[in-house]
Every structure is written in structure tokens, then in C-alpha cells.
C-alpha atoms as a PDB file:
ATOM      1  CA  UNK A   1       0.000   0.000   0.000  1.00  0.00           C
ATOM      2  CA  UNK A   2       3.058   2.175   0.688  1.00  0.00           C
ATOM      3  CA  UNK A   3       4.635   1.645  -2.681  1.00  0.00           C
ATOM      4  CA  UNK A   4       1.140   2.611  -4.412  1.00  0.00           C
ATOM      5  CA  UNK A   5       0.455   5.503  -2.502  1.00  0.00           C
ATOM      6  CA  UNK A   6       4.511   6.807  -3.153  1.00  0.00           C
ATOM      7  CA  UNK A   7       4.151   5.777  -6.938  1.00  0.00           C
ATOM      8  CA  UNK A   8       0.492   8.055  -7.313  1.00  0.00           C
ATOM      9  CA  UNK A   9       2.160  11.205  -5.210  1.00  0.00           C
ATOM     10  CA  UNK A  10       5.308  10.880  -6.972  1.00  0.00           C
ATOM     11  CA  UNK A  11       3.007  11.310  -9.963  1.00  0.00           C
ATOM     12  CA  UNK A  12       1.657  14.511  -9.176  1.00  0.00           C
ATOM     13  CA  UNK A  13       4.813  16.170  -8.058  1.00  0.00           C
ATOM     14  CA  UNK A  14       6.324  16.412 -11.442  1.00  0.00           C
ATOM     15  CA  UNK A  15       8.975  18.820 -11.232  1.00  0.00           C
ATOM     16  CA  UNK A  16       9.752  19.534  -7.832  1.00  0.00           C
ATOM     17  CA  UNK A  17      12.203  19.040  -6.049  1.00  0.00           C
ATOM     18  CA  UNK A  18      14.079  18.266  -2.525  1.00  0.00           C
ATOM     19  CA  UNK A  19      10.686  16.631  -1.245  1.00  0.00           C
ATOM     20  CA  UNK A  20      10.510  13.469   0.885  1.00  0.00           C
ATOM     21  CA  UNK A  21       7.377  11.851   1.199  1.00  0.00           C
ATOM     22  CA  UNK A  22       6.863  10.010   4.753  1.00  0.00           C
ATOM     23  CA  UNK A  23       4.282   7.917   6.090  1.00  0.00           C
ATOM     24  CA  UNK A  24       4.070   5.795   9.128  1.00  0.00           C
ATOM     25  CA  UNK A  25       1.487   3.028  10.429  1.00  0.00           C
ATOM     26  CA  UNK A  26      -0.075   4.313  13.731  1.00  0.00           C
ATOM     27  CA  UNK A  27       0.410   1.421  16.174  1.00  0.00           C
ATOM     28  CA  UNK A  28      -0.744   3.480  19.597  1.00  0.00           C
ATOM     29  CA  UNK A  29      -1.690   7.430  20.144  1.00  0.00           C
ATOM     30  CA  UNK A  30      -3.294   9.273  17.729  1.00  0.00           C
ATOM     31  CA  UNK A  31      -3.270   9.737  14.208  1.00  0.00           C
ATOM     32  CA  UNK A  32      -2.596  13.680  14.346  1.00  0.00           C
ATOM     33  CA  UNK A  33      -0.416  13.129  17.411  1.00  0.00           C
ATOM     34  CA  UNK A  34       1.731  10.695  14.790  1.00  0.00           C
ATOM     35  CA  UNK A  35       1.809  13.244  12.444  1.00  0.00           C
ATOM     36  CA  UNK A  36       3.452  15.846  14.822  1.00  0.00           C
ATOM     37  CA  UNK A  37       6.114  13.674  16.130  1.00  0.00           C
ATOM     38  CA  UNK A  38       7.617  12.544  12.405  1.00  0.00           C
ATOM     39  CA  UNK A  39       7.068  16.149  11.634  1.00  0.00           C
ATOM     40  CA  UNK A  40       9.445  17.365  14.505  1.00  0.00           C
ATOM     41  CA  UNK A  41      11.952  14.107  14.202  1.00  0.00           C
ATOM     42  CA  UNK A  42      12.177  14.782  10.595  1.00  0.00           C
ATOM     43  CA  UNK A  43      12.502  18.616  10.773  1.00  0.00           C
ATOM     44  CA  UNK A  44       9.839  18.549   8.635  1.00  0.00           C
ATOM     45  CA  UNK A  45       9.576  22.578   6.550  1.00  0.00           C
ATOM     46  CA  UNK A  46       5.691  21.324   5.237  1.00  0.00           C
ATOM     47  CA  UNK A  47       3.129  19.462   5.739  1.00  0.00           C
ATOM     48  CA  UNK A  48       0.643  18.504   2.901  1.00  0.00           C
ATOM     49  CA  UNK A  49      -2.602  16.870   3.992  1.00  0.00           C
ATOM     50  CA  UNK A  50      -5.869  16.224   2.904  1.00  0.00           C
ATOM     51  CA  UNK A  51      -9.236  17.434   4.892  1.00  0.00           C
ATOM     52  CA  UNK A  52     -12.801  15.652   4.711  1.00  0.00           C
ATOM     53  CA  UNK A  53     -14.330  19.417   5.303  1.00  0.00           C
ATOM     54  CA  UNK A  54     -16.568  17.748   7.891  1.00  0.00           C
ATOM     55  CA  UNK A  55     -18.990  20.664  10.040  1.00  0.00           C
ATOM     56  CA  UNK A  56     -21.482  20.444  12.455  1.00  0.00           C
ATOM     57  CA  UNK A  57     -22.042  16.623  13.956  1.00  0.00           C
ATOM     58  CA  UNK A  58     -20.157  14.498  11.880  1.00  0.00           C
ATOM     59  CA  UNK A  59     -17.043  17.233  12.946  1.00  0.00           C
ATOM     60  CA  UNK A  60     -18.054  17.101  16.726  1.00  0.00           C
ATOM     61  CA  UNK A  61     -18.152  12.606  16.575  1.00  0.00           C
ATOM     62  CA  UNK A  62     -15.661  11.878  14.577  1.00  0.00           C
ATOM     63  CA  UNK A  63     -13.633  15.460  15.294  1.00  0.00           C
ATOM     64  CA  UNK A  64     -10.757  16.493  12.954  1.00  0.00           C
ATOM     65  CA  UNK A  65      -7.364  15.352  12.493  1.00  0.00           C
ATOM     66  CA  UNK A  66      -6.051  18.185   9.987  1.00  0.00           C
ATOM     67  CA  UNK A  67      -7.377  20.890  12.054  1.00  0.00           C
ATOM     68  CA  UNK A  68      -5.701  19.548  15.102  1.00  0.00           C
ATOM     69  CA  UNK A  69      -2.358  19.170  13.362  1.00  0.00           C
ATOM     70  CA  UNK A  70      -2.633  22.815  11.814  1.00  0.00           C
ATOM     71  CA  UNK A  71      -3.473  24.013  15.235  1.00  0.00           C
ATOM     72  CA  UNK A  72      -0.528  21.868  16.925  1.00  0.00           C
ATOM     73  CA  UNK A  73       2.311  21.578  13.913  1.00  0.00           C
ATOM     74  CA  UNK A  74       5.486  23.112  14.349  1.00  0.00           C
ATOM     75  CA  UNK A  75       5.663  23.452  10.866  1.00  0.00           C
ATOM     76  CA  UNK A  76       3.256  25.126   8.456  1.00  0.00           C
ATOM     77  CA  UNK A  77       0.210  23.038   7.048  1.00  0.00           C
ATOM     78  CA  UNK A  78      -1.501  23.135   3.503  1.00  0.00           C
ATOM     79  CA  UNK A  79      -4.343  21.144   3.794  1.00  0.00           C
ATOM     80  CA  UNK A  80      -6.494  20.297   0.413  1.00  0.00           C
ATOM     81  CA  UNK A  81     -10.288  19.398   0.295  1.00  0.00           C
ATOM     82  CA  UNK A  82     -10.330  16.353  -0.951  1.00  0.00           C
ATOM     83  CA  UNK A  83     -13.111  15.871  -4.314  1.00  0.00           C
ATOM     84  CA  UNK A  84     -16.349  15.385  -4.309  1.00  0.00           C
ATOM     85  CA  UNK A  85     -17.088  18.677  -1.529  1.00  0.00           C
ATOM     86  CA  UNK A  86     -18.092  22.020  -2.794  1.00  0.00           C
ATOM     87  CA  UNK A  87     -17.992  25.218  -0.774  1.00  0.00           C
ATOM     88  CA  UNK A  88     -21.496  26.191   0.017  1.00  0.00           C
ATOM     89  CA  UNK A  89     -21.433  29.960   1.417  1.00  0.00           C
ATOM     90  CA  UNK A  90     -23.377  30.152   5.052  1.00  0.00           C
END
């Protein structure tokens, strides 16, 4: 699953360069909690991650892992909205 998911972002990076892409299996803690310590081992500059765009309930039961790693990074974040979500104005 590694190698595929490498192989499809490796795709989409075309022409730039000095990038490493990481990724880790979460054995214990959570997922955004993972995310902050290879961030800080790593001396990570970036971190690239896709968001659900949950509101309302679904955010408050199943919370949100890319706001709590923007909010707790020491790097800066870019998270993407994944497809299939459109921006409805409040």
C-alpha cells in the first residue's frame, strides 16, 4: 500500500524538487499526534494533507485530524479538500 500511494504522489509532483514523502502506520496514540512527532523528528519545513471538510455533527463525533495538526504543527500546514465537496457559502 506504501509503494502505491509513493508511486500516485510521486506522480503529481512532477517537477519539484528536494521533497521526501513520509508515512508511518499508527500502532498506539493518535493519528494527528503521529503526524506531529515525524514532523518534529524529521525537521519537517511542510506538511501537505488532505481534509474531509466535515462541520457540524459528523465534525463534533468523529472530530478532525487536519485541524488539530494545523493548530498543533510546528511546521506550516496546507491542507487540500479532498473531491467530491463544494464550498457552500453560510
Amino acid at each position: 500500500m506504501e509503494q502505491e500511494t509513493n508511486a500516485h504522489y510521486l506522480q503529481k509532483l512532477g517537477e519539484f524538487k528536494d521533497y521526501e514523502i513520509l508515512s508511518r502506520v499508527s500502532l498506539g496514540g493518535g493519528v494527528f499526534y503521529e503526524i506531529i512527532q515525524s514532523a518534529k523528528k524529521e525537521s519537517a519545513d511542510l506538511i501537505v494533507m488532505g481534509t474531509h471538510g466535515r462541520t457540524g455533527l459528523d465534525h463534533l463525533i468523529l472530530g478532525s485530524t487536519a485541524e488539530n495538526v494545523v493548530r498543533k504543527s510546528p511546521c506550516p500546514v496546507l491542507t487540500v479538500r479532498l473531491p467530491g465537496k463544494k464550498f457552500v457559502m453560510p
